[in-house]
N, C-alpha and C. Protein backbone atom coordinates (compact mmCIF):
# COMPACT_ATOMS: atom_id res chain seq x y z
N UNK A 1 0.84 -1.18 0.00
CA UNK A 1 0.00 0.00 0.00
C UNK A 1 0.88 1.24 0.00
N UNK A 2 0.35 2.16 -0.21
CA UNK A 2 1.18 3.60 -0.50
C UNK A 2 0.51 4.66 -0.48
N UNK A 3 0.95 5.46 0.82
CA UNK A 3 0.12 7.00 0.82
C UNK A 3 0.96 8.00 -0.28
N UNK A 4 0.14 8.83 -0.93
CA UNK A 4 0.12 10.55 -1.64
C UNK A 4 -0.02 11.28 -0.70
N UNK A 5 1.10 12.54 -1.05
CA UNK A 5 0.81 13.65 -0.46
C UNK A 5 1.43 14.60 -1.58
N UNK A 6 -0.13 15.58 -2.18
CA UNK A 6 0.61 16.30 -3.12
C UNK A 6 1.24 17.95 -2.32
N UNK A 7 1.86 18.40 -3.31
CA UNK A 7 2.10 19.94 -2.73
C UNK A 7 2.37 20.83 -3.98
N UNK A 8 2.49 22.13 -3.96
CA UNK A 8 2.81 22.76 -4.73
C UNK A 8 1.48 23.45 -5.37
N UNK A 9 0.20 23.53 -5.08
CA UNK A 9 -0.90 23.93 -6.10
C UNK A 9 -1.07 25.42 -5.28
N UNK A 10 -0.83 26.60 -5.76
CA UNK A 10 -1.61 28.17 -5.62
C UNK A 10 -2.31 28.54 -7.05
N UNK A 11 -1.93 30.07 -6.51
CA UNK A 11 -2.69 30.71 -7.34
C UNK A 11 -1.64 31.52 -8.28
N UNK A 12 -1.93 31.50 -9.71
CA UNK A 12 -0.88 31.97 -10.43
C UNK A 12 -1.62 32.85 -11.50
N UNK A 13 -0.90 33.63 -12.46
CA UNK A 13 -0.96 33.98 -13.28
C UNK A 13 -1.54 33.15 -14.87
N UNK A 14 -2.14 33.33 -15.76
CA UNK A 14 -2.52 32.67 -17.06
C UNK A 14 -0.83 33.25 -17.58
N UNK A 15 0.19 31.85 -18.07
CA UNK A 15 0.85 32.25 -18.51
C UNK A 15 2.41 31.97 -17.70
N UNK A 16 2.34 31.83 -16.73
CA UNK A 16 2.84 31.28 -15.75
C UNK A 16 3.41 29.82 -15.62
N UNK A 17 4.28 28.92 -14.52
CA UNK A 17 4.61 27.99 -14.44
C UNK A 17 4.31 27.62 -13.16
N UNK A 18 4.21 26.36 -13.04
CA UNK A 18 4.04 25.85 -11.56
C UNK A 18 4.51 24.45 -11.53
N UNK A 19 5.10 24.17 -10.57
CA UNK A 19 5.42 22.33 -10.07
C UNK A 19 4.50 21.80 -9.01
N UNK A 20 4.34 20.82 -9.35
CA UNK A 20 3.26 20.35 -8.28
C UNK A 20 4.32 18.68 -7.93
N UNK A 21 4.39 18.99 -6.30
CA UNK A 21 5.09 17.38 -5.86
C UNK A 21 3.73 16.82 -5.54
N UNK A 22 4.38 14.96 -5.36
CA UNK A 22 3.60 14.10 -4.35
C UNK A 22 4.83 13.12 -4.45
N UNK A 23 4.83 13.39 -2.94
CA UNK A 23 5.33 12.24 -1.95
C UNK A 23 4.53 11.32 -1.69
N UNK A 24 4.68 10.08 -1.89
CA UNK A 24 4.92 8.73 -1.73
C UNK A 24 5.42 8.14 -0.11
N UNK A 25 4.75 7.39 0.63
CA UNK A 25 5.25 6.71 1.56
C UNK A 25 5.42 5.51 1.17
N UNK A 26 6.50 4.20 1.86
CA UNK A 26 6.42 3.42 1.35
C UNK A 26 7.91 2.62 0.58
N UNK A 27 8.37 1.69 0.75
CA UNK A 27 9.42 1.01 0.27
C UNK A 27 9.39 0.95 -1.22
N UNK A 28 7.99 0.95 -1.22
CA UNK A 28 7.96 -0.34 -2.93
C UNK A 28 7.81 1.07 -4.12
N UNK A 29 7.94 2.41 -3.75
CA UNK A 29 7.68 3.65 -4.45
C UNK A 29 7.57 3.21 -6.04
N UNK A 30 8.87 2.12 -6.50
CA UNK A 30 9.60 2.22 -7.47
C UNK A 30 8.96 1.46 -8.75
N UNK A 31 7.82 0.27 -7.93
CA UNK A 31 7.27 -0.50 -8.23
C UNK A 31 5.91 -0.31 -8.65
N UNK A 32 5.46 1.08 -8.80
CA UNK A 32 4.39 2.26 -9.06
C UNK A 32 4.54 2.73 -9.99
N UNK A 33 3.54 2.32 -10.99
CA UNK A 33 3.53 3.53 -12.16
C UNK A 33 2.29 4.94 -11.68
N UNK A 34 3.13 6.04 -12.18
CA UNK A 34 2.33 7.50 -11.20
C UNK A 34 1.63 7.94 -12.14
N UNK A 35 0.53 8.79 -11.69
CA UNK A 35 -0.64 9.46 -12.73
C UNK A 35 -1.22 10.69 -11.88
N UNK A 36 -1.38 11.88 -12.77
CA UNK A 36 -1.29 12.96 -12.25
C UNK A 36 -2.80 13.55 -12.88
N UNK A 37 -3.95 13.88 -12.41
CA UNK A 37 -5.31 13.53 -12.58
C UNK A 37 -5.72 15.54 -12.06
N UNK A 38 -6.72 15.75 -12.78
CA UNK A 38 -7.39 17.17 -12.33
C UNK A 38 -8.68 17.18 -12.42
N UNK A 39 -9.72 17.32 -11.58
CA UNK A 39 -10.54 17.70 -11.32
C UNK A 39 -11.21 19.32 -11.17
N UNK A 40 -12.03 19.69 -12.32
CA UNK A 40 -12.47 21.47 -12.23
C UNK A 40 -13.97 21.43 -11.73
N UNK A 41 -14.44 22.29 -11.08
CA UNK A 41 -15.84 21.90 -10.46
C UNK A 41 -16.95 22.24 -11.40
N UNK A 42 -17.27 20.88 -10.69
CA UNK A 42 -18.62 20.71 -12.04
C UNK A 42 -18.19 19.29 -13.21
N UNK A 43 -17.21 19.34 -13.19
CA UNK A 43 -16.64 18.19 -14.08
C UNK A 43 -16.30 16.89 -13.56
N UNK A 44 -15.56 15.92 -14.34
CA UNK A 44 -14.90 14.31 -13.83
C UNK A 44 -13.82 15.33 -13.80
N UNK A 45 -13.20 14.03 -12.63
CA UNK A 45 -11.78 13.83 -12.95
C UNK A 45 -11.22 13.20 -14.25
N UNK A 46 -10.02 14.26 -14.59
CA UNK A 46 -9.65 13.93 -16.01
C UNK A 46 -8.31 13.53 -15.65
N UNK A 47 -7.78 12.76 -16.28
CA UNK A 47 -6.17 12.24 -16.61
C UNK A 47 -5.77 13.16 -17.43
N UNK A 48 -4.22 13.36 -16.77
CA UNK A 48 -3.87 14.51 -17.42
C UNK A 48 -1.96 14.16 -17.78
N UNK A 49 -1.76 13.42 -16.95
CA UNK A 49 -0.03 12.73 -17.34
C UNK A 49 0.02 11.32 -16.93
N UNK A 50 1.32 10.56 -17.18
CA UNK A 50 0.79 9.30 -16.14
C UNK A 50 2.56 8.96 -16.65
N UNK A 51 3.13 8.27 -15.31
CA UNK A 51 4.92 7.59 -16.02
C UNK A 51 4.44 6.47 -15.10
N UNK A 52 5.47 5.54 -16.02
CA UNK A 52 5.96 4.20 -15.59
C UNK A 52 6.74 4.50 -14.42
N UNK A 53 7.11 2.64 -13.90
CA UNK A 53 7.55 2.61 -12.61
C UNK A 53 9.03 2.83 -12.35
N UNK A 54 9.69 2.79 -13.72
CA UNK A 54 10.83 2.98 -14.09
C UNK A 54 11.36 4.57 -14.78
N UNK A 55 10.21 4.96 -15.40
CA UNK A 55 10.00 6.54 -15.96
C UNK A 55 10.36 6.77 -17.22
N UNK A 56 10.55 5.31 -18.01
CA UNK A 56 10.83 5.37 -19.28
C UNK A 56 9.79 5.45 -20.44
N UNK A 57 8.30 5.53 -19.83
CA UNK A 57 7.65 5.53 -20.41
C UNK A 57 6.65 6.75 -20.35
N UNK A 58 6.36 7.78 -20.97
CA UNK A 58 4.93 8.46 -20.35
C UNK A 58 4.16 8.75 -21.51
N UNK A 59 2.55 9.02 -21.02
CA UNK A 59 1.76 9.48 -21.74
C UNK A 59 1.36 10.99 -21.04
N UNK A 60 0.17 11.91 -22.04
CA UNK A 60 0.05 12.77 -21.44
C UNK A 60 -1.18 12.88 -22.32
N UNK A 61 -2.06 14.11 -21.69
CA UNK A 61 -3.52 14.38 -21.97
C UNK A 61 -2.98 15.12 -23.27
N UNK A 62 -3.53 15.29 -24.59
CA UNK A 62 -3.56 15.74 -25.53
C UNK A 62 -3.76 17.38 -25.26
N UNK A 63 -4.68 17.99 -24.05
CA UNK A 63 -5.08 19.11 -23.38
C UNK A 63 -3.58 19.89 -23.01
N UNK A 64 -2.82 19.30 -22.47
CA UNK A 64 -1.27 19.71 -21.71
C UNK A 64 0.15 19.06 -22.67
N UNK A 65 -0.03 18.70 -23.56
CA UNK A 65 0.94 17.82 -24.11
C UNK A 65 1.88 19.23 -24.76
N UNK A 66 3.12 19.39 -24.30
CA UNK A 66 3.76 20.29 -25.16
C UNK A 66 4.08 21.53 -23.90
N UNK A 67 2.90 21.49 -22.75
CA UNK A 67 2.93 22.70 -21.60
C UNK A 67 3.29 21.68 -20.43
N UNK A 68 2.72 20.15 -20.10
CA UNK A 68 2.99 19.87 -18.39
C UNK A 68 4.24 18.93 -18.82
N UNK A 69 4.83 18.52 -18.01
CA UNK A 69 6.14 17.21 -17.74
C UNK A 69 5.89 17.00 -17.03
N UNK A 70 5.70 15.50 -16.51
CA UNK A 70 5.57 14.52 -15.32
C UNK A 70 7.07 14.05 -15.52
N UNK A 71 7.75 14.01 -14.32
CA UNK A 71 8.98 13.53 -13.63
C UNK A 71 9.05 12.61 -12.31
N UNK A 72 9.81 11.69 -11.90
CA UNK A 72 10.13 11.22 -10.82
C UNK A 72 11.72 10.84 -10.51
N UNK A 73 11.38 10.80 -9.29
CA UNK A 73 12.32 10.57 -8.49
C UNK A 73 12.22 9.60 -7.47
N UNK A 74 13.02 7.93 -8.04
CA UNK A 74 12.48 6.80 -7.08
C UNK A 74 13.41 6.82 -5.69
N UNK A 75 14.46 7.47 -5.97
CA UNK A 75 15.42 7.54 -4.44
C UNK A 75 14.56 8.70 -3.32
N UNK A 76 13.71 9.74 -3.83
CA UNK A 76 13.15 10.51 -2.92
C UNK A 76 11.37 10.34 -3.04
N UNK A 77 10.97 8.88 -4.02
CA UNK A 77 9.79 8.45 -3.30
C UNK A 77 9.03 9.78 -3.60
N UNK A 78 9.29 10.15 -5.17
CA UNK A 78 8.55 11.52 -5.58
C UNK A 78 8.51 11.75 -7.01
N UNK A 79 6.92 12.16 -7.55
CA UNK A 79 6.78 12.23 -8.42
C UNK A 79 6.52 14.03 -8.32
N UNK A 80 6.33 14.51 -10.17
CA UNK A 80 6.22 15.99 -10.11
C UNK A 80 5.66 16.14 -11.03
N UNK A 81 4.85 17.39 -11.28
CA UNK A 81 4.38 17.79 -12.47
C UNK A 81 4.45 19.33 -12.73
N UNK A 82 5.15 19.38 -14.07
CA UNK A 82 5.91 20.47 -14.28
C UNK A 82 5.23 21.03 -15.14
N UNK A 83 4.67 22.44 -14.74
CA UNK A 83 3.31 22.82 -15.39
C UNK A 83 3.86 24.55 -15.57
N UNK A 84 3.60 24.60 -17.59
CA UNK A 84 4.06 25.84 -17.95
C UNK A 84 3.10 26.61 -18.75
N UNK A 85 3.28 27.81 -19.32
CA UNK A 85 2.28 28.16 -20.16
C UNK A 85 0.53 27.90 -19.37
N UNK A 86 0.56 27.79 -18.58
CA UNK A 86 -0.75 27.70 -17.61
C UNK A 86 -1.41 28.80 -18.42
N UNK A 87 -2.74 27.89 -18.36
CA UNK A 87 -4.67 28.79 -19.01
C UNK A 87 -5.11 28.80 -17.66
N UNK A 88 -6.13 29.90 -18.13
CA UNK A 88 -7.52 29.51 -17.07
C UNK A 88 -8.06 28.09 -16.91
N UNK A 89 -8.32 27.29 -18.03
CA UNK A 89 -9.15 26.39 -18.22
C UNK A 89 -7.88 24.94 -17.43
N UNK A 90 -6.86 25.55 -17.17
CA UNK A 90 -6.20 24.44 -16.38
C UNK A 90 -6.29 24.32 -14.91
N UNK A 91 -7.17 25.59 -14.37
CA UNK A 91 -7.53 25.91 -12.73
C UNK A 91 -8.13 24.58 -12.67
N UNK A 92 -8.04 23.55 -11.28
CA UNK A 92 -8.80 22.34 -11.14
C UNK A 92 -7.68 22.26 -9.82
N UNK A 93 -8.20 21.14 -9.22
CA UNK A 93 -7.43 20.12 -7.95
C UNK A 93 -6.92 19.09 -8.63
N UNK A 94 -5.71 19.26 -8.46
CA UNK A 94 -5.05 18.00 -8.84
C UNK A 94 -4.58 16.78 -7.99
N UNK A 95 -4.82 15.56 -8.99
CA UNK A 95 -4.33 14.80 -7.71
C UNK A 95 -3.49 13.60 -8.18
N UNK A 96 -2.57 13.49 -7.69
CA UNK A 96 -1.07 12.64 -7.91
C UNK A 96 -2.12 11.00 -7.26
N UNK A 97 -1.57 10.00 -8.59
CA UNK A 97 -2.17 8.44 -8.38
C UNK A 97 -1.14 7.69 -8.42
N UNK A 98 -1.61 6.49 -7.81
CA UNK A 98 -0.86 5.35 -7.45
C UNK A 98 -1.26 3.73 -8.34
N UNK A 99 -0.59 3.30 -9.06
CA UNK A 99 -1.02 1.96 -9.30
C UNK A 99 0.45 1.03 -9.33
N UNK A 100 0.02 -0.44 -8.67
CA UNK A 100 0.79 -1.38 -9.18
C UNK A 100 1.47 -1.33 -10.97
N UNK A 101 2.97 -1.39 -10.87
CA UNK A 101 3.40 -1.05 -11.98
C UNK A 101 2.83 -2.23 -13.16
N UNK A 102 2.36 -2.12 -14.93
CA UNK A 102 1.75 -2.75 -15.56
C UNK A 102 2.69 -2.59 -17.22
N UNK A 103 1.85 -3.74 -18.13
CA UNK A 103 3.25 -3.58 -18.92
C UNK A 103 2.53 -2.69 -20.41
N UNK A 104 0.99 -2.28 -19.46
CA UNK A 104 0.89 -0.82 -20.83
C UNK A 104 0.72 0.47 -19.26
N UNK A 105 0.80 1.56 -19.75
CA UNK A 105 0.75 2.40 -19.17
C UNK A 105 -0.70 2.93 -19.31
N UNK A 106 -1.14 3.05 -17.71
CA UNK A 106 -3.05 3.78 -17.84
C UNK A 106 -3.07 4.62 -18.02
N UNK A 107 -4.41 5.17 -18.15
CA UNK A 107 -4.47 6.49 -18.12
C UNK A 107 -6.18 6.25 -17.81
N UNK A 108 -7.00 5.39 -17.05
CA UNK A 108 -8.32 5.64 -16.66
C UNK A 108 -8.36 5.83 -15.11
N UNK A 109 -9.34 7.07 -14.62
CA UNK A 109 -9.33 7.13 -13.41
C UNK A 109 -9.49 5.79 -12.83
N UNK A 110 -10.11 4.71 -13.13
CA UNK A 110 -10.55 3.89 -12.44
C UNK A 110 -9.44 2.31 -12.34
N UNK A 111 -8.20 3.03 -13.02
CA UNK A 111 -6.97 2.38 -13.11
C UNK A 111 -6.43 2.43 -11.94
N UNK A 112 -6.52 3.44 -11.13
CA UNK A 112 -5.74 3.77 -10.31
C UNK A 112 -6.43 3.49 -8.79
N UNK A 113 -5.37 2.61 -7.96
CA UNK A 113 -5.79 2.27 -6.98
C UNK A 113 -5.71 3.59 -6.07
N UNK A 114 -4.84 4.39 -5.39
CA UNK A 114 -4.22 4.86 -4.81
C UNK A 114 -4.14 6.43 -4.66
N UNK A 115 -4.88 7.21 -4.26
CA UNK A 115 -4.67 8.60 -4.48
C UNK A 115 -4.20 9.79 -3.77
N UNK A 116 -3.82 10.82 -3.64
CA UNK A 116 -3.60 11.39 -2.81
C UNK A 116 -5.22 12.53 -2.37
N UNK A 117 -5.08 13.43 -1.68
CA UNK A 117 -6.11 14.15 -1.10
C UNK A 117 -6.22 15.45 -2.02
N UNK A 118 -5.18 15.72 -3.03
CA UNK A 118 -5.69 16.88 -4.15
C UNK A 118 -5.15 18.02 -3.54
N UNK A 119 -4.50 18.94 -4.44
CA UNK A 119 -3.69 20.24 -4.11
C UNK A 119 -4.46 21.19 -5.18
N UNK A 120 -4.84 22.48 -4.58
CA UNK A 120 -5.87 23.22 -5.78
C UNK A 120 -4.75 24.25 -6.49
N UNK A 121 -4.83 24.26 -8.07
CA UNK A 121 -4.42 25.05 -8.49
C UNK A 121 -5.00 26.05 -9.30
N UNK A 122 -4.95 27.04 -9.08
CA UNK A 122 -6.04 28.46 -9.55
C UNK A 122 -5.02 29.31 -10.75
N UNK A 123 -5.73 29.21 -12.27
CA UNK A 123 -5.02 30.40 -12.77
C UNK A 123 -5.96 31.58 -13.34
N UNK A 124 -5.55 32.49 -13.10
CA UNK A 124 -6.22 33.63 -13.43
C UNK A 124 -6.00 34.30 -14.49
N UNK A 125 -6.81 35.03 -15.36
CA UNK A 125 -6.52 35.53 -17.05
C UNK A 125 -6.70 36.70 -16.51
């Protein structure tokens, strides 16, 4: 099992950059493929990045592809999401996921066992 804890979500500028962590508790960190998920109110949660357990692999939402980078780090039990060129329409809670590592990479909320509690990020135009 494996707790999330994200960090990093304020309030920024349209246009702007932001990193968002989640820490990972847990030995087996490495053995996790991570997925980085946003929720805007009123909407689903949408998938928005996702890496393997190794980090050689990622996908990303067609929405952010070109503006976010998902990164990790298995010695500090931390994944990131490296978020540039920020819209309005990217304001939502985000929330860093957990699954047993697999040999395609997910991307459905309902893939993911494991979540953290959501860090809000607000951009303003």
């Amino acid at each position: 099992q494996v707790q999330l804890v994200e960090s990093g979500g304020r309030l920024v500028q349209a246009g702007g950059s932001l990193r968002l962590s989640c820490a990972a508790s847990g030995r087996t960190f490495s053995s996790y493929d991570m997925g980085w998920f946003r929720q805007a109110p009123g909407k689903e949660r949408e998938f928005v990045a996702a890496m393997s357990d190794s980090g050689s692999s990622t996908r990303y939402a067609d929405s952010v592809k070109g503006r976010f980078t998902i990164s990790r780090d298995n010695d500090k039990n931390t994944v990131y999401l490296e978020m540039n060129s920020l819209k309005p329409d990217d304001t939502a809670v985000y929330y860093c996921a957990a699954r047993p590592s697999a040999s395609f990479l997910r991307i459905g909320v309902r893939d993911y066992s494991y979540w953290g509690q959501g860090t809000q990020v607000t951009v303003s135009s």
